[in-house]
Structures are given as C-alpha cells and as structure tokens.
N, C-alpha and C. Protein backbone atom coordinates (compact mmCIF):
# COMPACT_ATOMS: atom_id res chain seq x y z
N UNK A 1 14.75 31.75 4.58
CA UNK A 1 15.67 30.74 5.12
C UNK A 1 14.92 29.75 6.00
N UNK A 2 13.59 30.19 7.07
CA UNK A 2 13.07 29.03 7.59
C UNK A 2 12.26 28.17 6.43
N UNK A 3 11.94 29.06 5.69
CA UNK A 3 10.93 27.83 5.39
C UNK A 3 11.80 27.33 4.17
N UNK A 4 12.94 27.49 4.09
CA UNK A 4 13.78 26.33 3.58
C UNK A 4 14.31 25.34 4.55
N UNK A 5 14.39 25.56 5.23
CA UNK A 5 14.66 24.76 6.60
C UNK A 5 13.96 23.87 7.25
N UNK A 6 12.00 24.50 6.71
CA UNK A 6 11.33 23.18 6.93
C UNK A 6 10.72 22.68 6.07
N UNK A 7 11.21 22.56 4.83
CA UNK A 7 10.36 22.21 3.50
C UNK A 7 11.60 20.89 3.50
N UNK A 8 12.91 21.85 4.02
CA UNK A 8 13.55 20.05 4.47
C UNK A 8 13.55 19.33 4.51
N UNK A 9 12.99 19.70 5.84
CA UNK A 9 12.56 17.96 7.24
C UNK A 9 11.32 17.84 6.53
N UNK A 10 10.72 17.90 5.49
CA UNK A 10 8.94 17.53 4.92
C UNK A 10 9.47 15.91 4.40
N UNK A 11 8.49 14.52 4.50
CA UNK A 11 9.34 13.66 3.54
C UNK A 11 8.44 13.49 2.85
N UNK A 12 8.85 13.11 1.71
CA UNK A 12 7.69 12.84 0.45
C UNK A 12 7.76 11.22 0.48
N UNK A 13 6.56 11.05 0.29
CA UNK A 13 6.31 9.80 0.45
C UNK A 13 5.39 9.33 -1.53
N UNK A 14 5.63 8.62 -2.04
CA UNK A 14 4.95 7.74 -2.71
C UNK A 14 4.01 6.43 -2.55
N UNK A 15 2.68 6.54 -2.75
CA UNK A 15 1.99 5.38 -2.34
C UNK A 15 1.57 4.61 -3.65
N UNK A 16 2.33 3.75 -4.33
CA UNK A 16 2.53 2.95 -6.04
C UNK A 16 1.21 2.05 -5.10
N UNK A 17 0.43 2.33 -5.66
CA UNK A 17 -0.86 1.14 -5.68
C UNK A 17 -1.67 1.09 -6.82
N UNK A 18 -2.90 0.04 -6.53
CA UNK A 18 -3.86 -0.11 -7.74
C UNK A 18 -5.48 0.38 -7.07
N UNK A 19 -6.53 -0.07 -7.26
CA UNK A 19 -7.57 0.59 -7.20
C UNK A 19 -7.79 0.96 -5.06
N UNK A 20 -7.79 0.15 -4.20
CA UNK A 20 -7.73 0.45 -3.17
C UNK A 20 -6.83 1.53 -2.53
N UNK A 21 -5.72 2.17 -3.37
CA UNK A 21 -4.91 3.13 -2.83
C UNK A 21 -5.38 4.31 -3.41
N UNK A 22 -5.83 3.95 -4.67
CA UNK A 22 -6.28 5.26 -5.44
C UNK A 22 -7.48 6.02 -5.32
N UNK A 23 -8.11 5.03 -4.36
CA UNK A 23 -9.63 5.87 -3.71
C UNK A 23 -10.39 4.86 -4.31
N UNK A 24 -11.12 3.71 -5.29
CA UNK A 24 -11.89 3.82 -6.27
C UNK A 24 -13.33 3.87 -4.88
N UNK A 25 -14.04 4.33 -5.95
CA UNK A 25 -15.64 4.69 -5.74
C UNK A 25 -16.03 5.57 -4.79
N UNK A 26 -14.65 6.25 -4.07
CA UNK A 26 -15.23 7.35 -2.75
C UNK A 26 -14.57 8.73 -3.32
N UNK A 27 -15.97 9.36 -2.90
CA UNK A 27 -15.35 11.00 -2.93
C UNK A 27 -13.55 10.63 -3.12
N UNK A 28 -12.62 12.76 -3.35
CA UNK A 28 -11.36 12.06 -3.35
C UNK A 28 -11.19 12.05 -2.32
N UNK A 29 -11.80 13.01 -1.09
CA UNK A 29 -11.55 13.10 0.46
C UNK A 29 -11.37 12.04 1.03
N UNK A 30 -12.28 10.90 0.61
CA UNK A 30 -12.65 9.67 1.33
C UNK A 30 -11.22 8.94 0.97
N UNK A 31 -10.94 8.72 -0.11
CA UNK A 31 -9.72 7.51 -0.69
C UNK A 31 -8.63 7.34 0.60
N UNK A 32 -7.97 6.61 0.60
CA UNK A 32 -6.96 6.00 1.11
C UNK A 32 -5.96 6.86 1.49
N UNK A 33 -5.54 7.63 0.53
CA UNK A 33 -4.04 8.80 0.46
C UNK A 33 -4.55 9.60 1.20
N UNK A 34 -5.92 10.29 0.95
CA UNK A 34 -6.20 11.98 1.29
C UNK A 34 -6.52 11.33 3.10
N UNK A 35 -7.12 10.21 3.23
CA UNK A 35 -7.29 10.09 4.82
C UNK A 35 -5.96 9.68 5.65
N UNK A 36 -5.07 8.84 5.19
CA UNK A 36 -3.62 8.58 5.24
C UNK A 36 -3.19 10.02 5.91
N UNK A 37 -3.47 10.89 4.69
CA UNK A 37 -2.56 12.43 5.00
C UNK A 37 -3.26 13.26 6.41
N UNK A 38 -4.29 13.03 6.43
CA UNK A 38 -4.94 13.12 7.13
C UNK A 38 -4.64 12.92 8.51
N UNK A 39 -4.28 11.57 8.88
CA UNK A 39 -4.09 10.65 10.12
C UNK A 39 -2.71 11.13 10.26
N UNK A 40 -1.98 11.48 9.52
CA UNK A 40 -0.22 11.68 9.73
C UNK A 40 -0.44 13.44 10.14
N UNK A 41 -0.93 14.23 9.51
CA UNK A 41 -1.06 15.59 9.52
C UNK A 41 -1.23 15.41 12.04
N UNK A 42 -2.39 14.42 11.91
CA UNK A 42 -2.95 14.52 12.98
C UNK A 42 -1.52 14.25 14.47
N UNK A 43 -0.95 13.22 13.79
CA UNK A 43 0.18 12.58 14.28
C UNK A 43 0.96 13.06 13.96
N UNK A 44 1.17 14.62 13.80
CA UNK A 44 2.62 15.62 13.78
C UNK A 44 3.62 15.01 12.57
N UNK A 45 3.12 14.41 11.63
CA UNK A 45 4.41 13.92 10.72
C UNK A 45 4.27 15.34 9.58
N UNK A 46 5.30 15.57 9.11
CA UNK A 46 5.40 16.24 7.90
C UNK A 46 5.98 15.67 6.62
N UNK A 47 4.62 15.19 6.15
CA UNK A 47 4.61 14.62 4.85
C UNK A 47 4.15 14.80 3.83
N UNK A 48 4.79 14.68 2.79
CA UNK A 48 3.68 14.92 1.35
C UNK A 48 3.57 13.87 0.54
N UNK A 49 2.62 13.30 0.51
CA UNK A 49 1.91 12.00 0.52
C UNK A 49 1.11 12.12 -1.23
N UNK A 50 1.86 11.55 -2.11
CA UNK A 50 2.19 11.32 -3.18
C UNK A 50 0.85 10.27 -3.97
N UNK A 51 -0.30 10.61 -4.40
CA UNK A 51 -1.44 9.14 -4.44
C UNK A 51 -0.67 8.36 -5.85
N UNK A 52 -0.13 7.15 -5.84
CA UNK A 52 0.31 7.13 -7.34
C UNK A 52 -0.50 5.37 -7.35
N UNK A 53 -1.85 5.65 -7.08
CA UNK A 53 -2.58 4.61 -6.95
C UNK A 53 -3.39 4.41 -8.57
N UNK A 54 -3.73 3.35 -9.21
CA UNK A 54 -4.12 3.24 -10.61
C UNK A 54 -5.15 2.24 -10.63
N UNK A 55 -6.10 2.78 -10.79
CA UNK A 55 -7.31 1.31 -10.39
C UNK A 55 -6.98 0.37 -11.37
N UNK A 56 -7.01 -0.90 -11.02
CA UNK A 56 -7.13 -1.89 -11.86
C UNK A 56 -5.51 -2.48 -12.20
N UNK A 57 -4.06 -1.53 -11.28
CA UNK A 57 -3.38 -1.78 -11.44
C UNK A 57 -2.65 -3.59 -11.26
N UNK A 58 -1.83 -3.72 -12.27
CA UNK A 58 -1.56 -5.19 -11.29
C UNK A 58 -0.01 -5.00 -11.17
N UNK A 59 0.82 -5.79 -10.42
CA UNK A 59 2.37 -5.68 -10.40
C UNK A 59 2.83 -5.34 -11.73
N UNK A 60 2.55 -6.02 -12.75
CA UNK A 60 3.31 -5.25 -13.99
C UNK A 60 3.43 -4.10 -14.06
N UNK A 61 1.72 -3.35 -14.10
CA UNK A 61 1.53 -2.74 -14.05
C UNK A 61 2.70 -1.37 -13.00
N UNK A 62 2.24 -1.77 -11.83
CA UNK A 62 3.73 -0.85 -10.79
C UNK A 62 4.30 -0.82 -11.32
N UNK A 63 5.30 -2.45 -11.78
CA UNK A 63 6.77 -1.85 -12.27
C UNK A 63 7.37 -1.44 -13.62
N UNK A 64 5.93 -1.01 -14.20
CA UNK A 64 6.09 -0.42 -15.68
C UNK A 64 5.70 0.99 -15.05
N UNK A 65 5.47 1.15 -13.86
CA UNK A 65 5.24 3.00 -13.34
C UNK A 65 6.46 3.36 -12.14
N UNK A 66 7.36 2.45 -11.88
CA UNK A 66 8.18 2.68 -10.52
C UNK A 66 8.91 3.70 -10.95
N UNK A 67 9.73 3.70 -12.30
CA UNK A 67 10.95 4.51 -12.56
C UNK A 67 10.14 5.93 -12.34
N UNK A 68 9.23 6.27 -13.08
CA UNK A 68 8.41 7.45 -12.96
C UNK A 68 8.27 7.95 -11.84
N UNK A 69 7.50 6.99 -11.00
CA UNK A 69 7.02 7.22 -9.62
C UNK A 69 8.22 7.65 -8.48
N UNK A 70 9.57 7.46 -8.62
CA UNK A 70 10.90 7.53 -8.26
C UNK A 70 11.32 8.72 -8.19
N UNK A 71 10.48 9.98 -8.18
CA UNK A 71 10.89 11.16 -8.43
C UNK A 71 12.39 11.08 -7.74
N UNK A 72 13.28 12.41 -8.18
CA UNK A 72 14.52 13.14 -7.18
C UNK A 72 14.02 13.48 -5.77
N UNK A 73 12.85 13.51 -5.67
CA UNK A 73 12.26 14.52 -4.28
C UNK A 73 11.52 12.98 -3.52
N UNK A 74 11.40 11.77 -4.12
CA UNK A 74 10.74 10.79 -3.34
C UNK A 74 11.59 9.86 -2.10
N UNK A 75 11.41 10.28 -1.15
CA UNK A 75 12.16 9.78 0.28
C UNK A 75 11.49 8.27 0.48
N UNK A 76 10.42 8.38 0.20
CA UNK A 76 9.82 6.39 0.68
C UNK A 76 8.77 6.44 0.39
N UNK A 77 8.68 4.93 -0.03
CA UNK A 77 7.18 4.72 -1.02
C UNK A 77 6.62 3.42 0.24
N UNK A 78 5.09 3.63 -0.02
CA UNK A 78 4.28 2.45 0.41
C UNK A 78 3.84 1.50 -1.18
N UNK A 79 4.25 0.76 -1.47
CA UNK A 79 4.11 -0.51 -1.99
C UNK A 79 2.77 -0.95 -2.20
N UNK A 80 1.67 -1.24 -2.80
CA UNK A 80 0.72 -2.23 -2.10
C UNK A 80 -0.14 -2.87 -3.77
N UNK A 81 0.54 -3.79 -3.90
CA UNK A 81 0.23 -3.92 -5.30
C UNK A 81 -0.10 -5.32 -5.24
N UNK A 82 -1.31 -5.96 -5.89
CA UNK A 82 -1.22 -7.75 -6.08
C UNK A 82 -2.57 -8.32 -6.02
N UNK A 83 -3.50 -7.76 -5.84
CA UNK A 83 -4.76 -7.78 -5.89
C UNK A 83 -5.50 -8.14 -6.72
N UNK A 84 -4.97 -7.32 -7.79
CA UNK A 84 -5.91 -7.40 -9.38
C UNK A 84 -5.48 -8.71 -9.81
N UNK A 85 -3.61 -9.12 -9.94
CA UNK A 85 -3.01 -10.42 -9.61
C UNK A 85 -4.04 -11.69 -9.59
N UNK A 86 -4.50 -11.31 -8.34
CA UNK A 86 -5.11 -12.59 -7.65
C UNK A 86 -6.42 -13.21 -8.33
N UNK A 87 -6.99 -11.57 -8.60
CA UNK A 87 -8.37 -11.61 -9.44
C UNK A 87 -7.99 -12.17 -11.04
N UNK A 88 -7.18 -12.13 -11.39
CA UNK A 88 -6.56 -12.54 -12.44
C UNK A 88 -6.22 -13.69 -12.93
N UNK A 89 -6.05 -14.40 -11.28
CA UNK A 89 -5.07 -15.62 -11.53
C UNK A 89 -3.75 -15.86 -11.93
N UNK A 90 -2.84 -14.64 -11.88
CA UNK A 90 -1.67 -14.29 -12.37
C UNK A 90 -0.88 -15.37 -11.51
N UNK A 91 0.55 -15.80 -12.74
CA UNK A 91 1.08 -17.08 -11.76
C UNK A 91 1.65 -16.65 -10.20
N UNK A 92 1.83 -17.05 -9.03
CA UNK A 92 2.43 -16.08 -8.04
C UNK A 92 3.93 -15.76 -8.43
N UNK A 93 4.97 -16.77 -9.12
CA UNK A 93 5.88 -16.46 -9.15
C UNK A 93 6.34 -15.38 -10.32
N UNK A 94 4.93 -14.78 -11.19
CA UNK A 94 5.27 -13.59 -12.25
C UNK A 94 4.98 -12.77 -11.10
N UNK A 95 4.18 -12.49 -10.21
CA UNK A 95 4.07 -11.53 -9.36
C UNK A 95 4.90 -10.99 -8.50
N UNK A 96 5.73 -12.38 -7.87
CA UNK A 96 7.04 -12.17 -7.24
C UNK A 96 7.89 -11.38 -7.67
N UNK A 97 8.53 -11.63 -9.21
CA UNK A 97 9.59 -11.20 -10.16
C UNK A 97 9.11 -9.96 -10.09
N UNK A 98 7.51 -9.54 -10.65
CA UNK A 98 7.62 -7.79 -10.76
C UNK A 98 7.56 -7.24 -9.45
N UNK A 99 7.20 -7.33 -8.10
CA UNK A 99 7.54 -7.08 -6.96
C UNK A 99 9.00 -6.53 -6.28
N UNK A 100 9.37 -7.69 -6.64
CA UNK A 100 11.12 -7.65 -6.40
C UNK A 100 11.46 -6.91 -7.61
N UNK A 101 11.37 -6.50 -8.78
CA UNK A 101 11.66 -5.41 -9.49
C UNK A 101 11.44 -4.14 -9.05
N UNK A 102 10.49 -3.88 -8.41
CA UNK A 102 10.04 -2.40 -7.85
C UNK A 102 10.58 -2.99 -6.15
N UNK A 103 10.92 -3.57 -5.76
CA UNK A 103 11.49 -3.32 -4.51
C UNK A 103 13.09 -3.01 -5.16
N UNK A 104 13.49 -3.53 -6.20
CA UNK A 104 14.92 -3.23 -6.62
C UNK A 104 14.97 -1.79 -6.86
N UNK A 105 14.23 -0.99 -7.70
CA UNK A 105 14.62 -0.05 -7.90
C UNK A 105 14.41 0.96 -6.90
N UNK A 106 13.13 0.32 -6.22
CA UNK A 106 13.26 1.19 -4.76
C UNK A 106 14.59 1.61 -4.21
N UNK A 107 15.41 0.37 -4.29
CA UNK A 107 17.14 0.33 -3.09
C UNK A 107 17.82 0.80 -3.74
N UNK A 108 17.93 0.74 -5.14
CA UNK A 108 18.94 1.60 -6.01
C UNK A 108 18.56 3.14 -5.95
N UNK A 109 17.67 3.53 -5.71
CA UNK A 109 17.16 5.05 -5.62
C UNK A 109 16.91 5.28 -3.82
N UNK A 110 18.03 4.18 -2.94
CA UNK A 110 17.98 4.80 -1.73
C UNK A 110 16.93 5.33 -1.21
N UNK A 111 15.53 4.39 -1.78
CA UNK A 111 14.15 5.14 -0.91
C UNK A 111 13.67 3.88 -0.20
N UNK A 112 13.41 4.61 0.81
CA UNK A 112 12.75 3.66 2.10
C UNK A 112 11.27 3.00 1.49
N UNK A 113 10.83 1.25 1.77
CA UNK A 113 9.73 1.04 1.52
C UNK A 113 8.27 0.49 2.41
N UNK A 114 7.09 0.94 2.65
CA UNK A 114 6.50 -0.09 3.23
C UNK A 114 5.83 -1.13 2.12
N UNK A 115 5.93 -1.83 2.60
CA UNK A 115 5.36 -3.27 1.87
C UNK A 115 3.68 -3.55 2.02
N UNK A 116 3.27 -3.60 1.42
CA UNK A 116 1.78 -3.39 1.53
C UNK A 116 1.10 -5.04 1.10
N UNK A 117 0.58 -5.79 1.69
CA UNK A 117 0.37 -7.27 1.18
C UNK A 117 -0.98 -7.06 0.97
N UNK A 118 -1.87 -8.78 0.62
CA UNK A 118 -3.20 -8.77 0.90
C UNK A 118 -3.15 -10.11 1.27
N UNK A 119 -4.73 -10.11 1.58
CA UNK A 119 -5.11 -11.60 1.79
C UNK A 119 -5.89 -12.03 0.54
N UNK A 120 -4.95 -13.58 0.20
CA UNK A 120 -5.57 -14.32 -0.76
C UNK A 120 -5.98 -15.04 -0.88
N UNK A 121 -7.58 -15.00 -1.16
CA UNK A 121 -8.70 -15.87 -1.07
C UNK A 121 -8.52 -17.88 -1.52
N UNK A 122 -9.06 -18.41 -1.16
CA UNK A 122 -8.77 -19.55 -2.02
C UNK A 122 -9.25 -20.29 -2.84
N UNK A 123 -9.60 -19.65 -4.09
CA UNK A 123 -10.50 -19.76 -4.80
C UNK A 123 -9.50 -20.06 -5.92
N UNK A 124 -8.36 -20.36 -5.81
CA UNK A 124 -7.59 -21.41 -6.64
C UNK A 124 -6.59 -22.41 -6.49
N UNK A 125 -6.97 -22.60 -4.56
CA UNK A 125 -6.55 -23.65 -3.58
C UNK A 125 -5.26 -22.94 -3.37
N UNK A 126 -5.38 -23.70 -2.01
CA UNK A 126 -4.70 -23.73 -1.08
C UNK A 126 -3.24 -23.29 -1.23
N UNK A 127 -2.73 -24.07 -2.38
CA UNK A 127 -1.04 -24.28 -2.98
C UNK A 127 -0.85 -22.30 -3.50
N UNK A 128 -1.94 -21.92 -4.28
CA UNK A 128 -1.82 -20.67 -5.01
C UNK A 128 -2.31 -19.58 -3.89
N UNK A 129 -2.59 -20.14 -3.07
CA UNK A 129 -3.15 -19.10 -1.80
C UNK A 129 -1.89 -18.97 -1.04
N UNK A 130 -0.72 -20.08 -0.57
CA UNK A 130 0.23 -19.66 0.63
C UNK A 130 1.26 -19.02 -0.49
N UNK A 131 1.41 -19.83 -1.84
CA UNK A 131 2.29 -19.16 -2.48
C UNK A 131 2.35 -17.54 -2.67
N UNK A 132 1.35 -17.31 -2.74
CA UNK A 132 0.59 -15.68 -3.39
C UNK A 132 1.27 -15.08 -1.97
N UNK A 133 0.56 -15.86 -0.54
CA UNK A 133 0.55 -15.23 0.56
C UNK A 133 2.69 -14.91 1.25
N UNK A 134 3.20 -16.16 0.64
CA UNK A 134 4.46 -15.91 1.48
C UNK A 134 5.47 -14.78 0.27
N UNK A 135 5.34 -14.66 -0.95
CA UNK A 135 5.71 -13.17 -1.83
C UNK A 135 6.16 -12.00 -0.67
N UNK A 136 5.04 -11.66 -0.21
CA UNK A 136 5.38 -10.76 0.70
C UNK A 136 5.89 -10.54 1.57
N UNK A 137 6.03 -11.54 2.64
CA UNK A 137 6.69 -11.90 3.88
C UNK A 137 8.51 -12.03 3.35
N UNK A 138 9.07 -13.07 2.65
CA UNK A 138 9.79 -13.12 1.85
C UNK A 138 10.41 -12.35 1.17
N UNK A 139 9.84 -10.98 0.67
CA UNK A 139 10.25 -9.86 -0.05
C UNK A 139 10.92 -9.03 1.04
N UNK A 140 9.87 -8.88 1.86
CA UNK A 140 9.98 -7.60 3.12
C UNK A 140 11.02 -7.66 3.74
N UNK A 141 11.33 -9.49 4.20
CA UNK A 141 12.69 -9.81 4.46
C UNK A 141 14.12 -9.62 3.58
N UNK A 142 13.86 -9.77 2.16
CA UNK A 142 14.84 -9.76 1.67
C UNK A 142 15.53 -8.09 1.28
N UNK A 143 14.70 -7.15 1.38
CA UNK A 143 14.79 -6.25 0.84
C UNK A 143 14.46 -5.25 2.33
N UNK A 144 14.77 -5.88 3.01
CA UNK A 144 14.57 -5.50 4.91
C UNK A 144 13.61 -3.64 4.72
N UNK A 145 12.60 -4.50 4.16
CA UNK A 145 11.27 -3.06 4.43
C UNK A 145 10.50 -3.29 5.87
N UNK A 146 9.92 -2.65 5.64
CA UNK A 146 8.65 -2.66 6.46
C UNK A 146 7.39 -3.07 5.80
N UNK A 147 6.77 -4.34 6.48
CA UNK A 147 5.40 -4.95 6.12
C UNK A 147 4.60 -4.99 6.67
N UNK A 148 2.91 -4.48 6.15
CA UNK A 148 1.92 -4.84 6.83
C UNK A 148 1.54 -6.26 5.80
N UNK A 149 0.84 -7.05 6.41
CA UNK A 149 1.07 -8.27 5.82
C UNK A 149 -0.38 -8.18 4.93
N UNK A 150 -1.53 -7.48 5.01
CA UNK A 150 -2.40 -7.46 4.47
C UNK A 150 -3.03 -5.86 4.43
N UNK A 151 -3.44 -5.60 3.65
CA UNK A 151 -4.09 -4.49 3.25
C UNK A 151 -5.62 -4.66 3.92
N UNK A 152 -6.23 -4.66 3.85
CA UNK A 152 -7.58 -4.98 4.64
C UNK A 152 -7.33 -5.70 5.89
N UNK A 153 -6.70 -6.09 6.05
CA UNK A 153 -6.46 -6.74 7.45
C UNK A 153 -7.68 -6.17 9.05
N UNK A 154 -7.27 -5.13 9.24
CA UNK A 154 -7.96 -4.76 9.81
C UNK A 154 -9.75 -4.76 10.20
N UNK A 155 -9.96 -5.08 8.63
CA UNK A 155 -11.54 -5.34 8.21
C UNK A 155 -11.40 -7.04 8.33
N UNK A 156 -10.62 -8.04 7.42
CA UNK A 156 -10.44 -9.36 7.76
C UNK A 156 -10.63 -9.81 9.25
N UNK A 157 -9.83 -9.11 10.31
CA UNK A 157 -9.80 -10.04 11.81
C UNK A 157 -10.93 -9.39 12.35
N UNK A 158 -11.53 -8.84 11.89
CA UNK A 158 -12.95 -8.52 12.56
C UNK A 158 -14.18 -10.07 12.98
N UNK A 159 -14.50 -10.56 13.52
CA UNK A 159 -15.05 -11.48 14.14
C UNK A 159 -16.63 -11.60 13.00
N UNK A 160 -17.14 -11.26 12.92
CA UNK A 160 -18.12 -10.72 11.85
C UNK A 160 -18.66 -10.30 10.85
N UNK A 161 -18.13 -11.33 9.78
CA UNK A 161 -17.45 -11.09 8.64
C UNK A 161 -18.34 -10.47 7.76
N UNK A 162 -20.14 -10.96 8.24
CA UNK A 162 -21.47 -10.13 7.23
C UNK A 162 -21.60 -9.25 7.59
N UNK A 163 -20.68 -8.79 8.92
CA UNK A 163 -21.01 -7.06 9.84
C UNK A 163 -20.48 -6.55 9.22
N UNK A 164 -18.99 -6.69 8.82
CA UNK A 164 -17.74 -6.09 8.34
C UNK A 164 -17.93 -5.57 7.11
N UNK A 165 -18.65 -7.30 6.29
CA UNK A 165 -18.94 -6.41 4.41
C UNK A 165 -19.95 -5.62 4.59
N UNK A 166 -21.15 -5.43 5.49
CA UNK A 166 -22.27 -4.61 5.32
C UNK A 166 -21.77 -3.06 5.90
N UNK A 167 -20.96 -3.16 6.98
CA UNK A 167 -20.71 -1.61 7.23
C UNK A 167 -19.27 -1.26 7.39
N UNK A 168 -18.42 -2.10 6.22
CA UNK A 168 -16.80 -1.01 5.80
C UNK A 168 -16.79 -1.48 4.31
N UNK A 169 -17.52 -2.10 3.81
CA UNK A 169 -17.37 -2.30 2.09
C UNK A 169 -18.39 -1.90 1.33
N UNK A 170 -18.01 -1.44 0.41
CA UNK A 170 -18.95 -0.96 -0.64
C UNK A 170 -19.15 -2.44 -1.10
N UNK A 171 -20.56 -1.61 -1.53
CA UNK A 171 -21.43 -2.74 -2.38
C UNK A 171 -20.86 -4.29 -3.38
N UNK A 172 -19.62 -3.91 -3.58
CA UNK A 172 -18.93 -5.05 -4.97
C UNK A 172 -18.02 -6.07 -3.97
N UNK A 173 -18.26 -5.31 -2.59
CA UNK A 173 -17.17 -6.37 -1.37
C UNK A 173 -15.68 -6.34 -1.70
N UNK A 174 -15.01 -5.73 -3.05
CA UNK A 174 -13.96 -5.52 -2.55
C UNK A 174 -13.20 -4.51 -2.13
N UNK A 175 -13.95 -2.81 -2.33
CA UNK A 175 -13.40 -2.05 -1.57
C UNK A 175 -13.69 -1.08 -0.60
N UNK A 176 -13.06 -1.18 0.36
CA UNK A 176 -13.48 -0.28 1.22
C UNK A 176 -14.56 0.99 0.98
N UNK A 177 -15.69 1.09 2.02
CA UNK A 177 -16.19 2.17 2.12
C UNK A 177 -15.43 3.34 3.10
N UNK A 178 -15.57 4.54 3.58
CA UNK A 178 -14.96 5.50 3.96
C UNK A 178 -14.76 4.92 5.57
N UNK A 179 -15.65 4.34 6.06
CA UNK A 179 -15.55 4.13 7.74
C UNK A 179 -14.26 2.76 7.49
N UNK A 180 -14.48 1.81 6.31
CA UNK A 180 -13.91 1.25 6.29
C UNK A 180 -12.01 1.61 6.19
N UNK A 181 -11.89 2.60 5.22
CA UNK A 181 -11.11 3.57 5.07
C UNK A 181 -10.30 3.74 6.58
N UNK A 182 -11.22 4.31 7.24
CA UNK A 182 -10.33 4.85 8.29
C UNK A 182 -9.74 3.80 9.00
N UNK A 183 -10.46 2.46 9.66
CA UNK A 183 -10.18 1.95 9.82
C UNK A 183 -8.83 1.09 9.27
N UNK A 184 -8.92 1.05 7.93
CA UNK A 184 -7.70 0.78 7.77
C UNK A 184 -6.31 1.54 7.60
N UNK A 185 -6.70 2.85 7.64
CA UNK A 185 -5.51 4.14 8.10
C UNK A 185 -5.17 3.84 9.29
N UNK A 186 -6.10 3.46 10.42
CA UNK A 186 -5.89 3.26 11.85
C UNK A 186 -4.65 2.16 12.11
N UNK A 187 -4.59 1.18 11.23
CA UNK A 187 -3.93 0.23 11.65
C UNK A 187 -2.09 0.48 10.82
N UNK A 188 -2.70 0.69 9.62
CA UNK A 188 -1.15 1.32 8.31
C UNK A 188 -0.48 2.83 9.22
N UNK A 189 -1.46 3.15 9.27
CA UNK A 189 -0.68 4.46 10.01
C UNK A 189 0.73 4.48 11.03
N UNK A 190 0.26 3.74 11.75
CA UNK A 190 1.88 3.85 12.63
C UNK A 190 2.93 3.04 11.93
N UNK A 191 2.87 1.90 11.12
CA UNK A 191 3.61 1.85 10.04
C UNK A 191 4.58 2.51 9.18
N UNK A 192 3.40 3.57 8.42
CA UNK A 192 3.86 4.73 8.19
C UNK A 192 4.86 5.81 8.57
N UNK A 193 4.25 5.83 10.11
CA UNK A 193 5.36 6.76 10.93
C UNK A 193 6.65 6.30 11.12
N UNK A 194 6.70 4.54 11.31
CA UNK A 194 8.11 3.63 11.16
C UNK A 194 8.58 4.30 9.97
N UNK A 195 7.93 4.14 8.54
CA UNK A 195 8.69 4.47 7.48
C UNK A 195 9.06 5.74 7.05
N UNK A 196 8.62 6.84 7.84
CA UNK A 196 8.84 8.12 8.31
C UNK A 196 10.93 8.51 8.84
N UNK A 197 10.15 7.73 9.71
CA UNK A 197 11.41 7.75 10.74
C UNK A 197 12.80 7.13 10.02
N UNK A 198 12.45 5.67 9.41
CA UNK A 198 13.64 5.26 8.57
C UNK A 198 14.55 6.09 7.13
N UNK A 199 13.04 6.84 6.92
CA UNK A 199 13.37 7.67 5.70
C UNK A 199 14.37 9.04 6.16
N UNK A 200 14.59 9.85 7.38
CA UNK A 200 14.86 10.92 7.70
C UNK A 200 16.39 10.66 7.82
C-alpha cells in the first residue's frame, strides 16, 4: 500500500526533442535527460524522466512522434524541438503549424508543457531570424506553458563566446559537451520544478 502511495506522487515527465535532448556524442550518463534526472533526483523531485529525444529530429518530425510519446502515465512533457528546422531552412511558419500541433495534443491529453526554444542564427537574415525567434514566445503564450526561450542560452550569454565553444561544445559547435550539459541543466532545471509543480 505505501509504495502505491508513492509511485503516485512520482510524475512522469516526457522530454520530445531532437539531437541535443537525446545526448548526441556523450556517454548516455553525460546526455541531457540522464543529467536533468540527475539535478531533479538532487532537488527532491520525484520524477521519471522519459528521454524521447531523436537526433536529427525536426518539428515534423515531434509531431509525427507526440501521439506515441503521450503515454496514459505521461503527466508533462518538455518540448524542445526546431533546430534541425533552422539548419534546414525550414519555412518558420511550417515550423509554427507543427509546434502548435504538438502543443495541441499536449492540452487535449491534459499534460503540462515546458517549451523549450533556441537561438536563431542569422544566416538567413534578420526577417527569418525574429520570425523563427517569436514561434516560441507566441506559442508559450497561447497555449499558457512554461518557456525557456532558448536551449543553450546559458552557454549564449556567456561574455566569451571562443571560451564558451572551446570549453562547453564539442568539436562540430553545435552540441554541448558534458560541462556544457550541466550548465545547461543548471539553468532548465528550476523550470522543470515549475513544470513539476503545475503537473501535480
């Protein structure tokens, strides 16, 4: 009877991402999820922290995996999809549409979301950079989640930007190495615990 009692209060969490959620290139210890679980374990949450990260994923991609990812047992998902997108050149407003598709079925399945953004480079100006950039802000509002506005963020406002790629990015500059990792658990993390709390 207790430990039906606390398998309860446990919330399962889903993290629908593409190669930065799914670990790519670090041990699995190192990835994103297993240090995530990690930082929450540390911070008294009881969670079971779901990796449903797919390298190379892009928004289609998510919302051709949300229904799946939607288990009966999934209380709230972290979001963080749009990356590959960008690398792509995908239009922003196809990105929008599959976004807001997986934030839809999120609300119809009554699961809490964090919103996971990035920063987009401008390497196809300016117009495709705020467009790409306000998706998220815009979504988070409409679909009243919780947003971190960038996924790397934490590594971005760093003052030192050849310090930053030489000691938190692997070699290809776009994903995190393990110190980098934590660092960005450090900042998503209490986030997390918001989407904890909304989920219970």
């Amino acid at each position: 009877m207790l430990a039906t009692a606390a398998s309860a209060q446990t919330i399962t969490i889903a993290a629908l991402g593409d190669s930065l959620t799914q670990g790519y290139g670090l041990p699995q210890e190192e990835g994103f999820v297993p240090t995530l679980r990690e930082w929450l374990a540390a911070h008294d949450a009881d969670v079971d922290l779901i990796n449903a990260g797919v390298s190379g994923d892009t928004t289609a991609g998510g919302l051709s995996r949300v229904d799946w990812t939607l288990t009966p047992e999934v209380d709230a998902m972290i979001v963080a999809l749009g990356g590959n997108d960008v690398l792509r050149g995908i239009d922003p407003e196809t990105s929008r549409i599959n976004l807001d598709g997986i934030l839809a079925r999120a609300e119809e399945a009554g699961v809490e979301v964090l919103l996971v953004g990035i920063s987009t480079p401008g390497n196809y100006g300016a117009e495709y950079r705020d467009a790409f950039d306000s998706i998220y802000t815009g979504l988070s509002e409409e679909y009243d989640t919780l947003l971190v506005p960038d996924f790397l963020g934490a590594l971005a406002r760093m003052g030192d930007r050849r310090a930053a790629m030489a000691d938190f990015m692997q070699g290809d500059g776009i994903h995190p190495n393990a110190a980098g990792v934590d660092r960005i658990v450090a900042e998503i993390g209490p986030e997390v615990l918001k989407l904890i709390d909304r989920a219970r």
